[in-house]
Protein backbone atom coordinates (compact mmCIF):
# COMPACT_ATOMS: atom_id res chain seq x y z
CA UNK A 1 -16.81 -159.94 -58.70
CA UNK A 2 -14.17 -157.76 -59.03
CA UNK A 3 -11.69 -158.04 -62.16
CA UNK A 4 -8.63 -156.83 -62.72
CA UNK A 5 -7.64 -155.46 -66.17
CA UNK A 6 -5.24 -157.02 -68.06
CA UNK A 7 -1.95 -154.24 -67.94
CA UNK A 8 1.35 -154.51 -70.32
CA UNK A 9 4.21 -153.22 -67.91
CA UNK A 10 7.68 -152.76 -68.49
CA UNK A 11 9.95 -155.05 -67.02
CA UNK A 12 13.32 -153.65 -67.66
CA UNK A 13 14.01 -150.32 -65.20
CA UNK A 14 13.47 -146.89 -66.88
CA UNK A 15 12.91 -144.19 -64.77
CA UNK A 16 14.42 -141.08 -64.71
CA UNK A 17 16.60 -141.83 -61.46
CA UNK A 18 18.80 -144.37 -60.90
CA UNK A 19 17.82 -148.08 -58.95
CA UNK A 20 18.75 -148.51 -55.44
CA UNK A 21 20.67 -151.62 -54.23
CA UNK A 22 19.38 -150.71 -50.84
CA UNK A 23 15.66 -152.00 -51.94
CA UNK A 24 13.75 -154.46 -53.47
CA UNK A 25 11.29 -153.55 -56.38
CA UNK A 26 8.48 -155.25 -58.49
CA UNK A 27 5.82 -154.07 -60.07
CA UNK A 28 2.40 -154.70 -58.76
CA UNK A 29 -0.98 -153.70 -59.73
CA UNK A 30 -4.59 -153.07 -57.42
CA UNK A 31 -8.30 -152.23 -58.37
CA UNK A 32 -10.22 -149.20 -57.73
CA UNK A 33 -13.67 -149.12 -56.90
CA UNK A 34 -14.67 -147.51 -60.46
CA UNK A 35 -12.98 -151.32 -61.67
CA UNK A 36 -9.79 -149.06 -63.22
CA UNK A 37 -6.71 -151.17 -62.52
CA UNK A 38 -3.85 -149.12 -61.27
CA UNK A 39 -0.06 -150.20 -62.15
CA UNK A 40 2.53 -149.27 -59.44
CA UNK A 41 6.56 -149.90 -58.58
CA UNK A 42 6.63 -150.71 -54.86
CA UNK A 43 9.41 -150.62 -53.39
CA UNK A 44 10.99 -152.74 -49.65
CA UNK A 45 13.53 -152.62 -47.80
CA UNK A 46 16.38 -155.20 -48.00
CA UNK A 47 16.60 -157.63 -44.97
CA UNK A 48 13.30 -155.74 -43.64
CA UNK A 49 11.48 -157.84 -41.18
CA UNK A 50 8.11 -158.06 -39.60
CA UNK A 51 5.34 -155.53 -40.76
CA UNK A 52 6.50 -152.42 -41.86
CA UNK A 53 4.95 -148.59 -42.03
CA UNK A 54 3.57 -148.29 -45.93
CA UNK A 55 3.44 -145.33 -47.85
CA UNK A 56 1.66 -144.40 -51.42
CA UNK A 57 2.97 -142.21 -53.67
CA UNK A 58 1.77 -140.50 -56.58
CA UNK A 59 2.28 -137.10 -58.83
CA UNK A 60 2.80 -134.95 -59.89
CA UNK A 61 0.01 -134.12 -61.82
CA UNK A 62 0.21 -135.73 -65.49
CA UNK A 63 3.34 -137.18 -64.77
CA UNK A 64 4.11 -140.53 -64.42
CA UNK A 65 5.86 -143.51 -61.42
CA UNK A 66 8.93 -143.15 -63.42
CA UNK A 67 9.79 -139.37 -62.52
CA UNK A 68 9.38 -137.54 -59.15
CA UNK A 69 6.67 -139.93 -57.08
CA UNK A 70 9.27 -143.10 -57.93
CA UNK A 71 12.03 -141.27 -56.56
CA UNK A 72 10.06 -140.17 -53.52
CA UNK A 73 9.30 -143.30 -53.05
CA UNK A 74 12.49 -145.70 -53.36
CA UNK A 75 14.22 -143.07 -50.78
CA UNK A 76 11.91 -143.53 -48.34
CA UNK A 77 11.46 -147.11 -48.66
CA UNK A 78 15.95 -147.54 -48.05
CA UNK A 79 14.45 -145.30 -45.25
CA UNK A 80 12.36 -148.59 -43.79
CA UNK A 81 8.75 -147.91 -45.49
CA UNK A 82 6.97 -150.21 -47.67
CA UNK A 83 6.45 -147.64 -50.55
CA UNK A 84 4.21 -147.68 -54.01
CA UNK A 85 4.02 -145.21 -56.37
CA UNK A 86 1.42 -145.30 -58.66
CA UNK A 87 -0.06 -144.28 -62.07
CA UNK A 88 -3.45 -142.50 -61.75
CA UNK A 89 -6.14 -143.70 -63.51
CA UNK A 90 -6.35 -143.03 -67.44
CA UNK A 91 -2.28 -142.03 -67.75
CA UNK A 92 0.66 -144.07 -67.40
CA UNK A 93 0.91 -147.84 -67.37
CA UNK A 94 -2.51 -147.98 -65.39
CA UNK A 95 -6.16 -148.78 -67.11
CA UNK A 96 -8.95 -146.81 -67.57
CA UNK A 97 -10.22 -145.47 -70.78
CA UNK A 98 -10.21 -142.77 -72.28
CA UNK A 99 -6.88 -141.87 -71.61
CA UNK A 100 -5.75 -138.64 -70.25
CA UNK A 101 -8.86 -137.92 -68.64
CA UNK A 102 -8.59 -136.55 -65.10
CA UNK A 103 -11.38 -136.74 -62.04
CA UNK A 104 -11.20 -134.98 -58.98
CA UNK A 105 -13.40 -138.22 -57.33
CA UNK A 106 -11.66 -140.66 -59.13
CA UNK A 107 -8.15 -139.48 -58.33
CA UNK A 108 -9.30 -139.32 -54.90
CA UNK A 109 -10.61 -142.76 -54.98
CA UNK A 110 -6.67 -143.99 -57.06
CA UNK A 111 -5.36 -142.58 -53.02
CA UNK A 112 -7.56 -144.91 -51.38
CA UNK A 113 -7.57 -147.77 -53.66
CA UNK A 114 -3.65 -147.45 -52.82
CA UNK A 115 -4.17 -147.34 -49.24
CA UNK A 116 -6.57 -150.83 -49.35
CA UNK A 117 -4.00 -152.43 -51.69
CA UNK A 118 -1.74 -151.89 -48.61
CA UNK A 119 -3.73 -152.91 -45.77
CA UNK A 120 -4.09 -156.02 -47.21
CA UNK A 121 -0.45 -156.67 -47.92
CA UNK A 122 1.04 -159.49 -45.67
CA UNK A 123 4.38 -157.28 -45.46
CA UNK A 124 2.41 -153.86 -44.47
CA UNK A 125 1.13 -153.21 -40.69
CA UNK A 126 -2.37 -151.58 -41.93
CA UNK A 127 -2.44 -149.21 -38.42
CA UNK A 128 0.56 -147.70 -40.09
CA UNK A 129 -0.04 -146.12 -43.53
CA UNK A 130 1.01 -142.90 -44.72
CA UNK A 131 0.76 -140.66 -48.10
CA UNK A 132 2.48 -138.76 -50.39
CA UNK A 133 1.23 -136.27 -52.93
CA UNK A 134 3.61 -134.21 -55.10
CA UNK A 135 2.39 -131.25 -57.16
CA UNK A 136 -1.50 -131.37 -57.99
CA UNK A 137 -1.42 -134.32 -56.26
CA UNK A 138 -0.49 -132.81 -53.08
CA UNK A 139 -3.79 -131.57 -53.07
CA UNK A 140 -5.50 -134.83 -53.81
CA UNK A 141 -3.82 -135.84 -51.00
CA UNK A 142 -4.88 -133.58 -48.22
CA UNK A 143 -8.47 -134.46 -50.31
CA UNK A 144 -7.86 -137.99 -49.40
CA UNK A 145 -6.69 -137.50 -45.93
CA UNK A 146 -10.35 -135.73 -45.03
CA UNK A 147 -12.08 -139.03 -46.70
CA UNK A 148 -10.19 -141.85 -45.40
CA UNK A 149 -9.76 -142.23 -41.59
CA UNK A 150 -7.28 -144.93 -42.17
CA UNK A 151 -4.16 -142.76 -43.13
CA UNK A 152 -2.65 -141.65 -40.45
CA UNK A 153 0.14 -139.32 -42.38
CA UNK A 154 0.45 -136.89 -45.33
CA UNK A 155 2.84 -135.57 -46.94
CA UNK A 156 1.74 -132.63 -49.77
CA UNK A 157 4.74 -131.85 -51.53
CA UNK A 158 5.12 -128.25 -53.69
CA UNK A 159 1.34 -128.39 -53.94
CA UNK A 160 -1.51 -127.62 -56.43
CA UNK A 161 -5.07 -127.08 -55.48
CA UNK A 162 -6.10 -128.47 -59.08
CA UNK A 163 -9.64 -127.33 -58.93
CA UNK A 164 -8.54 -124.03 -57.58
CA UNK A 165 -6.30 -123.25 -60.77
CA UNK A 166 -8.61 -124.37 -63.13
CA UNK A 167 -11.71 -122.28 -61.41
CA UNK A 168 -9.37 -118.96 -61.10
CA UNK A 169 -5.98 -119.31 -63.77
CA UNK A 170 -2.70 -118.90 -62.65
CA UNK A 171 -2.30 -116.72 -59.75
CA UNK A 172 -6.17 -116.37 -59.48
CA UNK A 173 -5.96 -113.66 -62.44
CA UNK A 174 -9.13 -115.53 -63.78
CA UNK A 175 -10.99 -115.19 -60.81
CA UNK A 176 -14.72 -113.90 -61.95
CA UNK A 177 -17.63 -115.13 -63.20
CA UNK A 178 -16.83 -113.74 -66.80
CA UNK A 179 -13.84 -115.73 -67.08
CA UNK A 180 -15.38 -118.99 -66.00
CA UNK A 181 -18.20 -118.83 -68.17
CA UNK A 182 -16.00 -118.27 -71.28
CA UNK A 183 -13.62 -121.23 -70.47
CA UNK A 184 -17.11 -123.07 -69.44
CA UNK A 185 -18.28 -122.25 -73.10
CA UNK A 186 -14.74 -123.25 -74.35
CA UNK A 187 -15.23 -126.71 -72.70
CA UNK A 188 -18.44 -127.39 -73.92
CA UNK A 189 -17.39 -126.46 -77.51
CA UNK A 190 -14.64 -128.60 -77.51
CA UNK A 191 -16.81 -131.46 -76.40
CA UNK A 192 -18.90 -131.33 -79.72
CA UNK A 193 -15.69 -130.96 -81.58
CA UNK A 194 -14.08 -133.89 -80.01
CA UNK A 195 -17.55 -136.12 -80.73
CA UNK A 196 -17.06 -134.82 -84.25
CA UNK A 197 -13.93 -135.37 -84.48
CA UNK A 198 -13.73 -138.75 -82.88
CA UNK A 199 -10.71 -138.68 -80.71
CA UNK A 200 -9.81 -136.24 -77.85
CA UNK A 201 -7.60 -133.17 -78.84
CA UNK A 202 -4.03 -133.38 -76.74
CA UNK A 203 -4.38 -130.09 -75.13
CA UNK A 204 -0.20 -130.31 -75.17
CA UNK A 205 2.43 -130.81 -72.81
CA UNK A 206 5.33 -128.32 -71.41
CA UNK A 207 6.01 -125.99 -74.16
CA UNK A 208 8.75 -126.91 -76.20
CA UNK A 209 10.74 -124.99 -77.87
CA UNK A 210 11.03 -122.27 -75.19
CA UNK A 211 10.11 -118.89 -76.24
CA UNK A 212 12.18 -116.33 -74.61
CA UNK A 213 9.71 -114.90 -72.80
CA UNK A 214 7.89 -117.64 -71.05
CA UNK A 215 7.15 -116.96 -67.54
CA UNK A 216 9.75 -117.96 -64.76
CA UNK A 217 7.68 -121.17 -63.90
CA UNK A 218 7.20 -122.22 -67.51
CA UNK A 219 11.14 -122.13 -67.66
CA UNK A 220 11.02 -124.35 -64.43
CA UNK A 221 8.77 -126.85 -65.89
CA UNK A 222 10.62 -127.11 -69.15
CA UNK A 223 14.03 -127.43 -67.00
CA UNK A 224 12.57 -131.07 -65.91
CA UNK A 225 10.11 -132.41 -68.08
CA UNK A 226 11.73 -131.32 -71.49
CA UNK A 227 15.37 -132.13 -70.58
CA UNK A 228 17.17 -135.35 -69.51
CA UNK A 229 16.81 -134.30 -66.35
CA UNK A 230 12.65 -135.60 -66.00
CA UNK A 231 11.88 -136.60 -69.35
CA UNK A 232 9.79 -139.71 -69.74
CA UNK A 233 7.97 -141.05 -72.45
CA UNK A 234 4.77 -141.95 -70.79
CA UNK A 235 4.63 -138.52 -69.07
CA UNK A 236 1.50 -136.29 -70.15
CA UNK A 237 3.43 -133.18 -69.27
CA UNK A 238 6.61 -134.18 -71.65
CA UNK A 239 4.73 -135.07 -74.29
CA UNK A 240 0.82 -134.38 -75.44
CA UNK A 241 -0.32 -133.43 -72.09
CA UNK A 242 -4.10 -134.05 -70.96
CA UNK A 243 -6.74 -133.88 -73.31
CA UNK A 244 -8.81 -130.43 -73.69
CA UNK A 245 -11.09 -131.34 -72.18
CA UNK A 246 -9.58 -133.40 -69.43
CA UNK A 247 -10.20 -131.71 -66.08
CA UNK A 248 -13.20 -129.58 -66.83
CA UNK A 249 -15.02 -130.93 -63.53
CA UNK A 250 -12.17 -129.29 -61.70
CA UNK A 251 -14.17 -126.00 -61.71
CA UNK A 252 -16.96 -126.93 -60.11
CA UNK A 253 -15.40 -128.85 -57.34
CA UNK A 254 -13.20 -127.37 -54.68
CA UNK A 255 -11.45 -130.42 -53.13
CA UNK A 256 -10.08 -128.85 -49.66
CA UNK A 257 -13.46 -127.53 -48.39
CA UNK A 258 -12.86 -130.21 -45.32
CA UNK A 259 -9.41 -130.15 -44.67
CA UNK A 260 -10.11 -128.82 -41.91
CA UNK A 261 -11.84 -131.89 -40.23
CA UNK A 262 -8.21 -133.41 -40.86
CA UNK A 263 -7.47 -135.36 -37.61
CA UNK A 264 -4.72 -137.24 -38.90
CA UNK A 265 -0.68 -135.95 -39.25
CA UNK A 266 -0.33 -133.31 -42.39
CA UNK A 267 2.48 -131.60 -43.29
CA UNK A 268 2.56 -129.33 -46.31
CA UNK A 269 6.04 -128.77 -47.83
CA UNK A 270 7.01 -125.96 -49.81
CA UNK A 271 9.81 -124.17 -51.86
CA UNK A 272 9.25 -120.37 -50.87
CA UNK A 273 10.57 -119.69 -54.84
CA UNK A 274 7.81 -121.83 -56.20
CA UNK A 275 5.44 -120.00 -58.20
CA UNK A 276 2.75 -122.54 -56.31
CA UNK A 277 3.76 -121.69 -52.84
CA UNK A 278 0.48 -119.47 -52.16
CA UNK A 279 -1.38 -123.29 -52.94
CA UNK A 280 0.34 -124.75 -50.20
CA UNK A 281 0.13 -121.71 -47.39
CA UNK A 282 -3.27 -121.29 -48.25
CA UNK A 283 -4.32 -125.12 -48.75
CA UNK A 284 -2.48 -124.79 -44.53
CA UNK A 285 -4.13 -121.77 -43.14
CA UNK A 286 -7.68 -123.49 -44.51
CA UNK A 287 -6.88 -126.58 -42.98
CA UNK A 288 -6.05 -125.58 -39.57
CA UNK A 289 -8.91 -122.50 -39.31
CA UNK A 290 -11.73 -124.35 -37.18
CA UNK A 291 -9.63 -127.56 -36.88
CA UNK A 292 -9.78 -129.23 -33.31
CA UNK A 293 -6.44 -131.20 -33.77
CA UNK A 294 -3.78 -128.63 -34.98
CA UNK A 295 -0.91 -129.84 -32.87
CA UNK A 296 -0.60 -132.47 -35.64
CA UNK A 297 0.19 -129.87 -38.76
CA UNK A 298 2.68 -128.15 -40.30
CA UNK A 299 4.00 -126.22 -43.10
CA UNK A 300 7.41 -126.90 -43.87
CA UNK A 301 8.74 -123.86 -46.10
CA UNK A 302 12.38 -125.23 -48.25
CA UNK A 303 14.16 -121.77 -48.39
CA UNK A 304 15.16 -121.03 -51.76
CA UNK A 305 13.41 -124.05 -53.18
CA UNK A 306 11.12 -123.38 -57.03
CA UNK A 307 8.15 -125.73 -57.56
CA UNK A 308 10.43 -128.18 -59.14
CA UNK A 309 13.13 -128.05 -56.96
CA UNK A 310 11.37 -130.79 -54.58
CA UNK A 311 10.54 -132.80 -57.87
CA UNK A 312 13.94 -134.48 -57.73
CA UNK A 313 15.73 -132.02 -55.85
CA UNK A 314 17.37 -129.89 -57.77
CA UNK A 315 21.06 -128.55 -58.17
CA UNK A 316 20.75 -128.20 -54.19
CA UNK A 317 19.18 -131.85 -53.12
CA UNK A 318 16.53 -129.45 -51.86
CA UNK A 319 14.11 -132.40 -50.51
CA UNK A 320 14.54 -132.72 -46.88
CA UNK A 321 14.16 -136.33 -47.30
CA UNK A 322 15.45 -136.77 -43.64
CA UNK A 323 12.41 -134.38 -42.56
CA UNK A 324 10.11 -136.39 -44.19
CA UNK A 325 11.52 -140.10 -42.37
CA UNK A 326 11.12 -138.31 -39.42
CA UNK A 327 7.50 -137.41 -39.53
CA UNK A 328 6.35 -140.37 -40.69
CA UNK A 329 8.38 -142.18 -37.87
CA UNK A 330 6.72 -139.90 -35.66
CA UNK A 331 2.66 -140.68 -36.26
CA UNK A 332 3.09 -143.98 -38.23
């Protein structure tokens, strides 16, 4: 039988953007098939009737429903989508212990638990379900479109390849087999030290204070998750940040070796200023190379647009939010 996990949630609204009158919201909560019960905000349409076009939302990575995927999602849902956004397994107000641990199977399977917790919603028409990942979840996303034939739309925002970054560094200025073994070694240390220990070290958040000379997207991260602007108590990336140890099977598991067996609707949307941008015109040029349905993909570049400039949209409003209603109106 499956159970669901007794959550606390938070009634009262505090995210970092403000509530819609446009929408209805509640909080809601689904199972996924490791038994980790996921908390989400979905989000409806006033006055909507009949079966509506669904969408899940979730990122970015170590963040939390509250911040960036919350705001993706209320906008599209006074848009006419049924929308969730959801906390991944471990982090958040969602189950799973030990916290702050990421997988790059089980945050796969946190996309499709989403998508059956909306095909089985009365008020969702399950031919007509779409996703959204922002940051490293962009590329959980495109991961989850190659598994699960039943989305028919995806949306990777300003997107990490997570198992790429950890595998390579920054930039791939990691990228040899010297490198790897020494953070492999690092890993496995840590492991013993955490056992010893008895709790998981934090391996911290967005540095705060700022030094002067942190790199250009170090600035950008601390410009939304350290400031009023993103800041959220539940986030991993404002606060602690993921344990150590956290995503050490990222390096052994590249998660877009199929993208390009993609036959659903993908569109990968970029700033051009991001320091991420070569994730999401690579994480493209993979997935159409060798892919018999191409007429169905695109990469959307936002001129002028850092990595966390389509987080909430900046001092510019740089999401093209009315680019994004109409692909989904298009193949959903």
């Amino acid at each position: 039988m499956i159970r669901k996990e007794e959550l606390t949630l938070v009634k009262e609204w505090d995210k970092t953007f403000a509530k819609s009158d446009k929408v209805d919201h509640r909080k809601v909560t689904f199972v996924n098939r490791y038994g980790i019960t996921l908390a989400a905000d979905m989000y409806i349409p006033k006055d909507a009737e009949g079966k509506l076009p669904a969408i899940a939302v979730s990122g970015p990575f170590g963040a939390v429903k509250e911040q960036c995927s919350g705001l993706y999602a209320q906008t599209m849902a006074e848009r006419g989508f049924l929308t969730i956004a959801f906390d991944p397994s471990f982090t958040g107000e969602s189950g799973g212990q030990p916290r702050y641990m990421a997988s790059p199977d089980i945050n796969t399977e946190d996309f499709m638990a989403a998508v059956d917790f909306l095909s089985l919603n009365d008020r969702v028409d399950p031919d007509r379900i779409g996703i959204i990942g922002i940051c490293g979840w962009g590329g959980m996303a495109i991961n989850t479109a190659a598994l699960d034939t039943r989305i028919k739309a995806t949306v990777a925002s300003t997107m990490y390849d997570m198992t790429r970054v950890n595998a390579n560094g920054y930039f791939d200025s990691e990228d040899s087999e010297e490198q790897r073994y020494a953070h492999r070694a690092a890993l496995c240390a840590q492991r013993l030290a955490d056992l010893k220990a008895g709790e998981y070290a934090l391996g911290g958040g967005v540095i705060d204070p700022l030094p002067d000379d942190a790199p250009y997207f170090v600035k950008d991260y601390h410009s939304y998750y350290k400031t009023d602007r993103g800041y959220h108590s539940r986030s991993l990336n404002s606060n602690g940040g993921w344990n150590v140890i956290g995503c050490e099977s990222f390096m052994n598991q590249p998660i877009l070796k199929y993208s390009n067996e993609i036959r659903s609707a993908v569109m990968v949307m970029h700033g051009d200023k991001a320091h991420s941008f070569y994730f999401g015109k690579d994480a493209y040029e993979n997935m159409i190379n060798g892919n018999k349905y191409t007429d169905n993909k695109e990469l959307l570049v936002i001129e002028g647009a850092t990595h966390t400039d389509l987080y909430d949209g900046g001092e510019n409003n740089a999401i093209p939010f009315d680019k994004l209603q109409a692909f989904f109106e298009k193949y959903l």
